[in-house]
Protein backbone atom coordinates (compact mmCIF):
# COMPACT_ATOMS: atom_id res chain seq x y z
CA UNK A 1 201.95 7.87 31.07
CA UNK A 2 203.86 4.60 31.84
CA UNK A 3 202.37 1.61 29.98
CA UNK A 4 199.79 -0.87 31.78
CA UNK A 5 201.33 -2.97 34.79
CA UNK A 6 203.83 0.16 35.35
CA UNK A 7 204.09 3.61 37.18
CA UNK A 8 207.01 6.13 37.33
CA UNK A 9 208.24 7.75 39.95
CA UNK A 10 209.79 11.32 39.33
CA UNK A 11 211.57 13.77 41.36
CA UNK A 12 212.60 17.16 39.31
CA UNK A 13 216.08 19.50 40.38
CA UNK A 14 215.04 23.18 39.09
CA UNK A 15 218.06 25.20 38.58
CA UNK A 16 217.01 28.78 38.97
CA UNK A 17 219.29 31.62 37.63
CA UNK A 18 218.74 34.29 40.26
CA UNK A 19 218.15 37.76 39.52
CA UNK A 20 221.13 39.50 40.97
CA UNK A 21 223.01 42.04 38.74
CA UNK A 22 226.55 41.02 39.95
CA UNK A 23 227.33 37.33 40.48
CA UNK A 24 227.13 35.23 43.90
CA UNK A 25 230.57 35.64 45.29
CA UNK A 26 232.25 38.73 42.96
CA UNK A 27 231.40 42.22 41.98
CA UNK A 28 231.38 40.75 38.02
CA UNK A 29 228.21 41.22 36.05
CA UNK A 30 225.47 37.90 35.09
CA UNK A 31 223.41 39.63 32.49
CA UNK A 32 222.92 37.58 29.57
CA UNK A 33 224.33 37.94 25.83
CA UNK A 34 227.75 40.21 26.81
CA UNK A 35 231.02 38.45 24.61
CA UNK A 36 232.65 35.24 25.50
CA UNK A 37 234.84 35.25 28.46
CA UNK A 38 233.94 39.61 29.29
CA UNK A 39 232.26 38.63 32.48
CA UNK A 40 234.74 35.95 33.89
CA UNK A 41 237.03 38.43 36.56
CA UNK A 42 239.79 36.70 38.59
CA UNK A 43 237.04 35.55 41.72
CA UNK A 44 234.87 33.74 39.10
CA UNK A 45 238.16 31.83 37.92
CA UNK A 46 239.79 31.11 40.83
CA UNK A 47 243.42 32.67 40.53
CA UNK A 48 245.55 32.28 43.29
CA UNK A 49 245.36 34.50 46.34
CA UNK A 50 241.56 35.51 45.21
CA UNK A 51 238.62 35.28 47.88
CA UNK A 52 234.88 34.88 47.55
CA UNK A 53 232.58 37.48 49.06
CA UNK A 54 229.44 36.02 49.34
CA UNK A 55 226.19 38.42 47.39
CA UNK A 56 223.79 39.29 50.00
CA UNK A 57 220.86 39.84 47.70
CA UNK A 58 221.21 35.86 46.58
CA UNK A 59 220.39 34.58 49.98
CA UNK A 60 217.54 37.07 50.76
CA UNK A 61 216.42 35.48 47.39
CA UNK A 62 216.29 32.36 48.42
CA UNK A 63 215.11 33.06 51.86
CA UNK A 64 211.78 34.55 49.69
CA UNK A 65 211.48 31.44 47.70
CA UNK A 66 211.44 29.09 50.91
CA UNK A 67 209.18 31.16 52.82
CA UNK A 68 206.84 31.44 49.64
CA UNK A 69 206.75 27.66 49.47
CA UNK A 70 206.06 27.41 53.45
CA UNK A 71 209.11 25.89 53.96
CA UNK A 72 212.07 25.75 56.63
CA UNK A 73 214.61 28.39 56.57
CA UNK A 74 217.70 27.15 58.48
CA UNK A 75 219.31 30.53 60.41
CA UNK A 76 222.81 28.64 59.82
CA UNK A 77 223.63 27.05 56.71
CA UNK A 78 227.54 26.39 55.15
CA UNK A 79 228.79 26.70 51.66
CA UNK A 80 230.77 23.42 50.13
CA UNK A 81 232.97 22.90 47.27
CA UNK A 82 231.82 20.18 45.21
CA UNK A 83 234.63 18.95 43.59
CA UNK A 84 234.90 17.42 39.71
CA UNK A 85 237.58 18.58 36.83
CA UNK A 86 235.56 19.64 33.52
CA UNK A 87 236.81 22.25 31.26
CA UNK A 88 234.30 24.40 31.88
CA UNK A 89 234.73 24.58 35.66
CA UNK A 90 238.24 26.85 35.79
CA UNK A 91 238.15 25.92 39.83
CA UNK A 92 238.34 22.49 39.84
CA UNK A 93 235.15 22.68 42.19
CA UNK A 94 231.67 24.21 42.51
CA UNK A 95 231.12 26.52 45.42
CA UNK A 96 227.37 25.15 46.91
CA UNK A 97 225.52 23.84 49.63
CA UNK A 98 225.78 20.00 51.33
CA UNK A 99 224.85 19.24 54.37
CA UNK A 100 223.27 22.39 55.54
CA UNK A 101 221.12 23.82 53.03
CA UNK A 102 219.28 27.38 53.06
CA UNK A 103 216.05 26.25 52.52
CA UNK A 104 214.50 23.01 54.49
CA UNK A 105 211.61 21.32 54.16
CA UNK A 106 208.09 23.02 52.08
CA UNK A 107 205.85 22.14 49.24
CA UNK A 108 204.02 23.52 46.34
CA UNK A 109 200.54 22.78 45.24
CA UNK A 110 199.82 22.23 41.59
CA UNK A 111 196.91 22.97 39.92
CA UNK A 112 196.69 19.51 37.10
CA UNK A 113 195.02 20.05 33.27
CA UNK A 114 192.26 17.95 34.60
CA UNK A 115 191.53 20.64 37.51
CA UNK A 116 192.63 18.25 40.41
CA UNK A 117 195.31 19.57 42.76
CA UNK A 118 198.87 17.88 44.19
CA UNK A 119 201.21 18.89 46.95
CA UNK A 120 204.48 17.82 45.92
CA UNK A 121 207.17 17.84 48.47
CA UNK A 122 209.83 20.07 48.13
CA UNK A 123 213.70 18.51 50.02
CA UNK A 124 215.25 21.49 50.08
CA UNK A 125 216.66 24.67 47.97
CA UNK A 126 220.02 25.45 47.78
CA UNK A 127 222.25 28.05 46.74
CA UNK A 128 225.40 27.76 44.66
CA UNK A 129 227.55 28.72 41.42
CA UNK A 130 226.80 28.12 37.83
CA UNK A 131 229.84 26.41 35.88
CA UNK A 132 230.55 28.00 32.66
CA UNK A 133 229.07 26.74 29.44
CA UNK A 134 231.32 24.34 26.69
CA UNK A 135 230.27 25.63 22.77
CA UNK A 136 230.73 22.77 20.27
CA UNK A 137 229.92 24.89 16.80
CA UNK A 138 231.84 27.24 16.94
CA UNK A 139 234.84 26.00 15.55
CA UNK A 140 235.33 23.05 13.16
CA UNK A 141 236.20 20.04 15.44
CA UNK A 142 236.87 22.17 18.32
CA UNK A 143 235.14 22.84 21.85
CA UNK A 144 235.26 26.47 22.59
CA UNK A 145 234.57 27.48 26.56
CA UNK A 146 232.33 30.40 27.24
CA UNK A 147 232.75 31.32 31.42
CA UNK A 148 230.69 34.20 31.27
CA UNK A 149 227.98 32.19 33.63
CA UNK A 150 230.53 30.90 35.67
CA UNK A 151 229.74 32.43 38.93
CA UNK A 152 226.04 33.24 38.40
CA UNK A 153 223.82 32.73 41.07
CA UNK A 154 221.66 29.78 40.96
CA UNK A 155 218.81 28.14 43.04
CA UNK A 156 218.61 24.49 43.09
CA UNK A 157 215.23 23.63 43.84
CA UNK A 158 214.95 19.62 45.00
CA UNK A 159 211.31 18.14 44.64
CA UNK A 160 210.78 15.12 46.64
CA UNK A 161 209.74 11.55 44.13
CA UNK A 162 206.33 12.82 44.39
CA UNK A 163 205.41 12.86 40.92
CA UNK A 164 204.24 10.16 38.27
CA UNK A 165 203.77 11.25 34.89
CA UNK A 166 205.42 13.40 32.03
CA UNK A 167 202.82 15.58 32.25
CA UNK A 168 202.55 16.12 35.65
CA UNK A 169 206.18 16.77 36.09
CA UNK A 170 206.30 19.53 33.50
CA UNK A 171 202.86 21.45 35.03
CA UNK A 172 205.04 21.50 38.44
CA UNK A 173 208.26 22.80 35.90
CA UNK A 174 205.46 25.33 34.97
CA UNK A 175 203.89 26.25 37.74
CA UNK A 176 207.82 26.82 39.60
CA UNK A 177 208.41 28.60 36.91
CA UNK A 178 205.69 31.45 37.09
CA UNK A 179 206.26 31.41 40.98
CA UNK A 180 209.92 32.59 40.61
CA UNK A 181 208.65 35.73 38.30
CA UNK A 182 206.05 36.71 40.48
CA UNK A 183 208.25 36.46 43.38
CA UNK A 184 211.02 38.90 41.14
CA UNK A 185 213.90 36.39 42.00
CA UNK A 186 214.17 35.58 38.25
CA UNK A 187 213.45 36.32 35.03
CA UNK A 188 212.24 33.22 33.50
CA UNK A 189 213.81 33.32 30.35
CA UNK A 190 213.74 29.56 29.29
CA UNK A 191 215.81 30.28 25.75
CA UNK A 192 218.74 32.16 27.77
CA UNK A 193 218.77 29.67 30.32
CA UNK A 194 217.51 31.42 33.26
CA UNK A 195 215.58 27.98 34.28
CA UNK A 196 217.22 24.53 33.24
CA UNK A 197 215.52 20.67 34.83
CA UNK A 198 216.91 17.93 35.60
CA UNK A 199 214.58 14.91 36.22
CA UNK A 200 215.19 11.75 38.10
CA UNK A 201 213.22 9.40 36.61
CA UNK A 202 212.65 5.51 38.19
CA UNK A 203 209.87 2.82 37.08
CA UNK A 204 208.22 -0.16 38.88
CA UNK A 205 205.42 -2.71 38.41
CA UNK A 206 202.10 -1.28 39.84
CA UNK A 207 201.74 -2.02 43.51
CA UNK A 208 205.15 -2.23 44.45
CA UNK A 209 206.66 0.23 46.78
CA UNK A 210 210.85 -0.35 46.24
CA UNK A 211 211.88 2.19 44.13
CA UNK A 212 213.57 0.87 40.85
CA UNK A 213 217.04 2.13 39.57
CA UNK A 214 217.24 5.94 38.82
CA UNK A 215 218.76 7.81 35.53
CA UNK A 216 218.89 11.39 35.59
CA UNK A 217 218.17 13.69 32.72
CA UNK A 218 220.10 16.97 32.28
CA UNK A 219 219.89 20.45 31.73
CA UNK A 220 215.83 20.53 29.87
CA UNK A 221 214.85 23.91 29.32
CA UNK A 222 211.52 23.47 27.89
CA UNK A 223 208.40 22.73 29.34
CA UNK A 224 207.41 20.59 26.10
CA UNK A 225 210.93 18.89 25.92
CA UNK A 226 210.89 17.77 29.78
CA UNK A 227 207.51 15.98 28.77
CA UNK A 228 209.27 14.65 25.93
CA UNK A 229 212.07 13.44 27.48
CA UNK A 230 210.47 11.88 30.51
CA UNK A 231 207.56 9.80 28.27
CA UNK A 232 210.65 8.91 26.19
CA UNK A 233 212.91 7.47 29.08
CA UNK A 234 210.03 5.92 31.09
CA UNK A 235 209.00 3.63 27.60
CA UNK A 236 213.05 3.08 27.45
CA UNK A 237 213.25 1.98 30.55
CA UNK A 238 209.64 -0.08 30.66
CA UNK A 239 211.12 -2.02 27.51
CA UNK A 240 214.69 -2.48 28.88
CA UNK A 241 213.12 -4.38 32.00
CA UNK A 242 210.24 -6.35 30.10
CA UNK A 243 212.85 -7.55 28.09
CA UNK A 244 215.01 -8.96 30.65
CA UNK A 245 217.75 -6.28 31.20
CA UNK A 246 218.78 -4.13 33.58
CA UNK A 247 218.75 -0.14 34.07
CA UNK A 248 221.75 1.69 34.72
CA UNK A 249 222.40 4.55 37.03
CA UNK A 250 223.24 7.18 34.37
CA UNK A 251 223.12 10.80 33.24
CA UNK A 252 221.56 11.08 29.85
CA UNK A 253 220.94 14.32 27.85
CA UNK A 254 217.41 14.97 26.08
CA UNK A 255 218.70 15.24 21.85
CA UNK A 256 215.04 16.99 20.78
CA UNK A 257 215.61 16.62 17.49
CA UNK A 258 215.76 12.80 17.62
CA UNK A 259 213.39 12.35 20.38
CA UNK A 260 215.47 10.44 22.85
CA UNK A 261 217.38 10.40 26.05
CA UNK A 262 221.91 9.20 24.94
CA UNK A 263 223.79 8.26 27.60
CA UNK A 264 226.36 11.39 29.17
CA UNK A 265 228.17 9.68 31.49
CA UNK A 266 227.54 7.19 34.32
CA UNK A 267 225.54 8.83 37.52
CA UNK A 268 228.30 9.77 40.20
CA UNK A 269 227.08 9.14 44.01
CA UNK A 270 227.60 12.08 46.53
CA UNK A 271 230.56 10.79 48.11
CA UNK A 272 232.29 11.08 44.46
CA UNK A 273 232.35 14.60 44.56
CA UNK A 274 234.15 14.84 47.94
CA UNK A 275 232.18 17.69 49.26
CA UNK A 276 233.90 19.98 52.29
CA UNK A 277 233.22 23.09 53.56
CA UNK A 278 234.47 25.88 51.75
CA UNK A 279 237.31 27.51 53.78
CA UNK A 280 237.62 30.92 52.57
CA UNK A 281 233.30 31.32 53.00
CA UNK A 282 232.01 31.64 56.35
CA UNK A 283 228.97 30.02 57.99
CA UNK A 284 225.71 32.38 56.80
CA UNK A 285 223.80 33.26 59.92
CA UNK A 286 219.80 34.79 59.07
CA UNK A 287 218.30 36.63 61.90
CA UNK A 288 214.36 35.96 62.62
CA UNK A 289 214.14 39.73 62.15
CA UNK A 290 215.58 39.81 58.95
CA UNK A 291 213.03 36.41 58.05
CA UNK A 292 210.24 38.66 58.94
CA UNK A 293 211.11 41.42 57.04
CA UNK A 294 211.37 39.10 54.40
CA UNK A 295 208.12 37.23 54.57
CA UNK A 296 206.30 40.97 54.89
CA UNK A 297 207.57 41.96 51.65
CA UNK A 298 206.31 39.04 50.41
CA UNK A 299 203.57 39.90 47.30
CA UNK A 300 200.39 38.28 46.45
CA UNK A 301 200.96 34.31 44.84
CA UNK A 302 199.78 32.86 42.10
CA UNK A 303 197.68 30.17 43.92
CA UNK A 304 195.94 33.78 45.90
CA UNK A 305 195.65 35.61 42.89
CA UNK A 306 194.04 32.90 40.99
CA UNK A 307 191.76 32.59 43.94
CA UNK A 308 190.77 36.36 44.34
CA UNK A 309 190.61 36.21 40.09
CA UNK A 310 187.12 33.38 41.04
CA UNK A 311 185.91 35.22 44.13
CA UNK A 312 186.44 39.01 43.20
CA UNK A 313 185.72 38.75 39.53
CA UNK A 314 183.46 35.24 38.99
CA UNK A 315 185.69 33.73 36.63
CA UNK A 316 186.42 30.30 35.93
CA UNK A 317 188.80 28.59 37.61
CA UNK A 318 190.29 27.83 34.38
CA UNK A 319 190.29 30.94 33.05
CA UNK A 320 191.79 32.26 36.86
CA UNK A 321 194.57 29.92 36.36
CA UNK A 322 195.51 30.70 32.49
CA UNK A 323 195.17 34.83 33.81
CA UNK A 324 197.50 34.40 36.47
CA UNK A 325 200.27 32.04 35.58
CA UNK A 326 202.37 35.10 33.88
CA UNK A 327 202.01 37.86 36.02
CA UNK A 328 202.47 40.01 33.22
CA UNK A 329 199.55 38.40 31.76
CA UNK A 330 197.90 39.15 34.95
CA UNK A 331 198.56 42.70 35.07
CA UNK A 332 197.53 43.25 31.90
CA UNK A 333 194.08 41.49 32.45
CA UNK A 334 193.71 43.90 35.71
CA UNK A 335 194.58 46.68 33.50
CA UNK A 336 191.85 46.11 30.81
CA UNK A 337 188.97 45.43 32.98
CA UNK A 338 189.69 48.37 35.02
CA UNK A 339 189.56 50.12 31.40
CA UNK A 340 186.26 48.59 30.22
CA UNK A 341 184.76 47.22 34.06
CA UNK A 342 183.78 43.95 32.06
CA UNK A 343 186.23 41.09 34.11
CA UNK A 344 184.15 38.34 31.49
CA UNK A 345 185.16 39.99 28.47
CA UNK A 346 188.51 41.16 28.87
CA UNK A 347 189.16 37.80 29.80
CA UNK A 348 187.65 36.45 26.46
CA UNK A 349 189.82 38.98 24.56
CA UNK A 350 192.84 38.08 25.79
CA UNK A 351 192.78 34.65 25.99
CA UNK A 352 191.77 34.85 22.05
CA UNK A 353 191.92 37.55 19.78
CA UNK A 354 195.36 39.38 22.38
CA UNK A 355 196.92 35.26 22.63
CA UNK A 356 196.36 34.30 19.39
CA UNK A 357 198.22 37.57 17.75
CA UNK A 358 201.25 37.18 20.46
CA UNK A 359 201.60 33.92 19.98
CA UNK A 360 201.27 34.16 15.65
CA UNK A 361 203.72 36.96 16.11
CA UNK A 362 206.33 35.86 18.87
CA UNK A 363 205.81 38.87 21.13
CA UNK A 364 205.77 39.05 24.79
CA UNK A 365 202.47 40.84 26.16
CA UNK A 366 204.07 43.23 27.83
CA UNK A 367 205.60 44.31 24.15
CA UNK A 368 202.50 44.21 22.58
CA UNK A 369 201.68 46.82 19.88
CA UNK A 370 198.22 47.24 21.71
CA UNK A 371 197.92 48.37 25.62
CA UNK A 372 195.76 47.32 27.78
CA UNK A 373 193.77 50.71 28.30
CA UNK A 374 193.40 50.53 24.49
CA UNK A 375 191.67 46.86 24.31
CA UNK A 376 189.40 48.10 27.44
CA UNK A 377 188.60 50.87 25.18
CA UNK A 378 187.95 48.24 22.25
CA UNK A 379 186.03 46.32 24.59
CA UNK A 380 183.71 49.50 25.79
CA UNK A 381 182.49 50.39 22.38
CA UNK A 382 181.66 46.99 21.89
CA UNK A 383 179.01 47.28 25.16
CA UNK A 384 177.93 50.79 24.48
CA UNK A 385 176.76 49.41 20.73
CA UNK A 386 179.12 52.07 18.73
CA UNK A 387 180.43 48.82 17.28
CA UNK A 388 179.47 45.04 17.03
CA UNK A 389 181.95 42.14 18.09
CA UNK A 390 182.76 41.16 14.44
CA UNK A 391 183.86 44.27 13.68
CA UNK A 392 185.91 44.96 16.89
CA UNK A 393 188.13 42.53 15.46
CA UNK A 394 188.43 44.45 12.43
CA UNK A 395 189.65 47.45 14.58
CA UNK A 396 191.49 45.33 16.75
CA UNK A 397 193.92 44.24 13.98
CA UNK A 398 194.36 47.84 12.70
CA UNK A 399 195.08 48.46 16.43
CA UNK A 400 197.81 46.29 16.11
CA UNK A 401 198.79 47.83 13.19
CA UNK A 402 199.29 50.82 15.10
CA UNK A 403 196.81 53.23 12.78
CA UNK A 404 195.42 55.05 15.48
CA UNK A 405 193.46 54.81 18.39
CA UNK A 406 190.04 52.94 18.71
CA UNK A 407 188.00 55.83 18.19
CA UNK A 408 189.86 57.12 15.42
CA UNK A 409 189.87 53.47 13.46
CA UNK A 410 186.39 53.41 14.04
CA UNK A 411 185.87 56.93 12.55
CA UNK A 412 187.86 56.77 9.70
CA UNK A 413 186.90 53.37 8.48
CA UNK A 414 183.43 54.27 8.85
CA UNK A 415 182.61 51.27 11.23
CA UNK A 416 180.00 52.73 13.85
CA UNK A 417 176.92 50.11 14.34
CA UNK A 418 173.72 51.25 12.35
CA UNK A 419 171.46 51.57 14.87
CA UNK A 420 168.80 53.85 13.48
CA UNK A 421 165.65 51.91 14.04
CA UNK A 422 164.08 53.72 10.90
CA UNK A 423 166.54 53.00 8.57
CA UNK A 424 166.93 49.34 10.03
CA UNK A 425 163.37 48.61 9.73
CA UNK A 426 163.49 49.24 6.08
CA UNK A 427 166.28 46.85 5.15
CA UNK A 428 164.36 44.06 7.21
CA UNK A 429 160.88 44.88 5.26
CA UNK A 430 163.34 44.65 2.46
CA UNK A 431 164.69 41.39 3.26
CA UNK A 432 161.75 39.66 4.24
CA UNK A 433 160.29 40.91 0.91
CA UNK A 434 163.18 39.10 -1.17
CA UNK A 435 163.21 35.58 0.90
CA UNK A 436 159.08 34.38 0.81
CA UNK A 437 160.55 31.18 1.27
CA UNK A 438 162.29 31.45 4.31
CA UNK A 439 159.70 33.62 6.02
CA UNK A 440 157.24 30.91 5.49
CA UNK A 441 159.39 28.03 7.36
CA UNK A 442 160.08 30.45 10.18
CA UNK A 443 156.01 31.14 10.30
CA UNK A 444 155.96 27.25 10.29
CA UNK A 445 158.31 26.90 12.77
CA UNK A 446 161.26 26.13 11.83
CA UNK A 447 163.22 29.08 13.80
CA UNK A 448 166.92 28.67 12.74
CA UNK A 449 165.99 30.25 9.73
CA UNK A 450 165.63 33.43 11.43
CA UNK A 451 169.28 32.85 11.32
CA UNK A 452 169.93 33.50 7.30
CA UNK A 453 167.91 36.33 7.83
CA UNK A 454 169.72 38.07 10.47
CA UNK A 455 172.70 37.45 8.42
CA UNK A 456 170.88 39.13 5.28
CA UNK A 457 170.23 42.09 6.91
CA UNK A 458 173.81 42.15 8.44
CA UNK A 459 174.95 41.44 4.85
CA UNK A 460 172.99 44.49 3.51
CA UNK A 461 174.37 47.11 6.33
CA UNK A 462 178.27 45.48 5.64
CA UNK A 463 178.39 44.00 8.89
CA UNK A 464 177.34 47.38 10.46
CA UNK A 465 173.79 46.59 11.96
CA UNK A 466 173.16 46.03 15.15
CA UNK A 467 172.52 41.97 15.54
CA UNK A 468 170.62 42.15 18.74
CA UNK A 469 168.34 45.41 17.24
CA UNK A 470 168.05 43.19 13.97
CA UNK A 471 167.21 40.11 15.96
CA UNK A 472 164.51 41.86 17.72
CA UNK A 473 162.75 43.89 14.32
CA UNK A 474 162.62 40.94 12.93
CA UNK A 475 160.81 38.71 14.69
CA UNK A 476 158.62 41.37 15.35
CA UNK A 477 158.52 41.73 11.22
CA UNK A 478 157.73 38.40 11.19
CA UNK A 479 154.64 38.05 13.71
């Protein structure tokens, strides 16, 4: 949050790496980790007497994203060189989009931590090339050049200055984020750069509407280091004004490990890049017929599926909202209750006992060791009393251990529930027996001590009695 007297005002550009298998204007490959410079073909560099063939599957990409957001899709839009000399750009220029855009006007609602909801304006989404990348450790006092990316398809998704905090910036970074996956135009992958920010970021005294002087923050790839960086540069730039001085128009890169925004280079202004139209790309023409085809195929949101999550299975919103923001998170919830019909507890299960071991041991859900028709079996033999909920966590880490199935674990561990009401009623007579004490405050009223005698009993049977059986012999015991 900006300090007292002060408000921010932040716009975020999204760069997203689109899904394609071949770059945006050659027939050369974008998946990630190949060799340096094995997916950089003559196109992608710019040789003489090469032309660009524009990818087809890129712009119905985009055309999904803008519909998704509700937003204008122009039927003519041009491609432009943008043009700058860094050694990672072979060209000399970036093929993108200027003046006529793909995607117009739209907006996207986010959902905030405190449960309120924000429409933030979206300018526009674009579509142009990646640059390559420049490698600094490689080689002792050297910068190597890696133009494997050079050429990948990208998305650059324009918010309008609608936001005003850190943290409000980096749940719309989230929330774009699981909207690309569900929508299948990209993969998400934050570490391999499949999703980089760059935040504009502008303070003024409170009640003021001139917007004060801009810096711009490049490439974040982190939902935790765009916070970062944005609480760190609006402070900066609180301090440089209360202290007399003056902010400068600049492009600063986030260093995490220090915790602060360094100075890349002064900001350029549009005009500095000398834009054109690109002459060997023609204009790209989109049919309505080809929009509607589009926006048919379109599949069920976030925001909806969150939504149906409340009405369908009388969750939380909260818990709606963690379910659906990965869909594979989503999917796997779906998956579970339809295994065990209990929407409640599979969401309790994997928002704790499935999170917690995914998170403790870096896997992705839909790598986990467990499935989801296994954990809806878990979840079923905790409702049909074969076991009790302390010890499905017992067979829940041996699940992910991979030692069998759930019935198997429970078998040969010997962890079925005692629920013989014969043998149950003895170890209560026994228990009351050995605690006079405690029976006599609970006659006297003082009930939580029923408590250390449920836990007796489940003591006695190893955690093997059924607490709600126990519960109930007891007190009648106790009468």
């Amino acid at each position: 949050m900006a300090p007292p007297g002060w408000e921010a005002v932040i716009g975020l550009e999204v760069h997203v790496q689109l899904a394609t298998r071949s770059k945006i204007f050659s027939g050369a490959p974008s998946a990630f980790g190949a060799a340096p410079n094995e997916q950089a073909c003559v196109i992608d560099l710019g040789l003489p007497g090469v032309l660009p063939v524009l990818n087809e599957q890129a712009v119905r990409m985009a055309v999904t994203f803008g519909l998704s957001i509700g937003a204008t899709i122009h039927p003519y839009s041009i491609f432009d060189r943008k043009n700058y000399f860094y050694p990672d750009l072979p060209k000399g220029y970036q093929i993108s989009q200027f003046a006529h855009p793909i995607v117009g006007p739209g907006s996207l609602t986010i959902q905030l931590p405190n449960g309120e909801r924000k429409t933030v304006g979206i300018t526009r989404a674009h579509l142009e090339e990646d640059a390559g990348k420049s490698v600094h450790d490689a080689y002792p006092g050297l910068t190597a050049i890696d133009l494997n990316r050079t050429g990948t398809p990208l998305l650059e998704v324009v918010s309008e200055p609608d936001l005003s905090s850190a943290a409000e910036a980096s749940t719309y970074f989230r929330q774009l984020h699981s909207l690309v996956r569900y929508l299948k135009i990209c993969d998400g992958n934050l570490a391999e750069g499949s999703m980089r920010c760059d935040a504009n970021v502008s303070v003024r005294p409170v009640g003021t509407t001139e917007l004060g002087q801009r810096t711009e923050i490049k490439n974040v790839n982190s939902f935790r280091f765009v916070e970062r960086a944005i609480d760190y540069e609006i402070e900066r730039q609180v301090g440089v004004l209360e202290s007399g001085g003056e902010i400068k128009q600049q492009t600063l890169l986030y260093d995490a490990d220090q915790d602060e925004t360094r100075p890349m280079r002064s900001k350029e202004y549009s005009e500095d890049y000398r834009y054109f139209p690109d002459p060997d790309l023609l204009p790209v023409h989109i049919t309505e017929a080809v929009i509607a085809e589009i926006r048919d195929g379109l599949p069920e949101l976030p925001a909806q599926r969150q939504q149906r999550y409340v009405d369908e299975y009388a969750l939380s919103s909260y818990d709606a909202g963690w379910l659906t923001e990965d869909p594979a998170v989503a999917d796997f919830f779906e998956a579970t209750t339809s295994a065990c019909g209990d929407p409640k507890l599979s969401a309790n299960w994997i928002m704790g006992e499935l999170s917690a071991a995914l998170n403790r041991e870096d896997v992705a859900i839909d790598t986990a060791p467990i499935s989801a028709g296994e954990l809806g079996t878990l979840i079923a033999r905790i409702q049909d009393g074969t076991i009790s909920s302390k010890i499905a966590k017992t067979v829940f880490e041996a699940l992910w251990q991979q030692e069998g199935s759930v019935d198997a674990i429970i078998d040969a561990r010997g962890l079925r529930q005692l629920s013989d009401t014969g043998e149950l009623t003895a170890i209560v007579d026994e228990v009351v027996t050995a605690n006079p004490d405690q029976v006599e405050q609970f006659r006297a009223g003082k009930n939580k001590v029923l408590g250390f005698l449920v836990g007796q009993v489940m003591k006695a049977t190893q955690g093997k009695a059924n607490p709600q059986q126990v519960n109930t012999l007891l007190r009648e015991r106790l009468k």
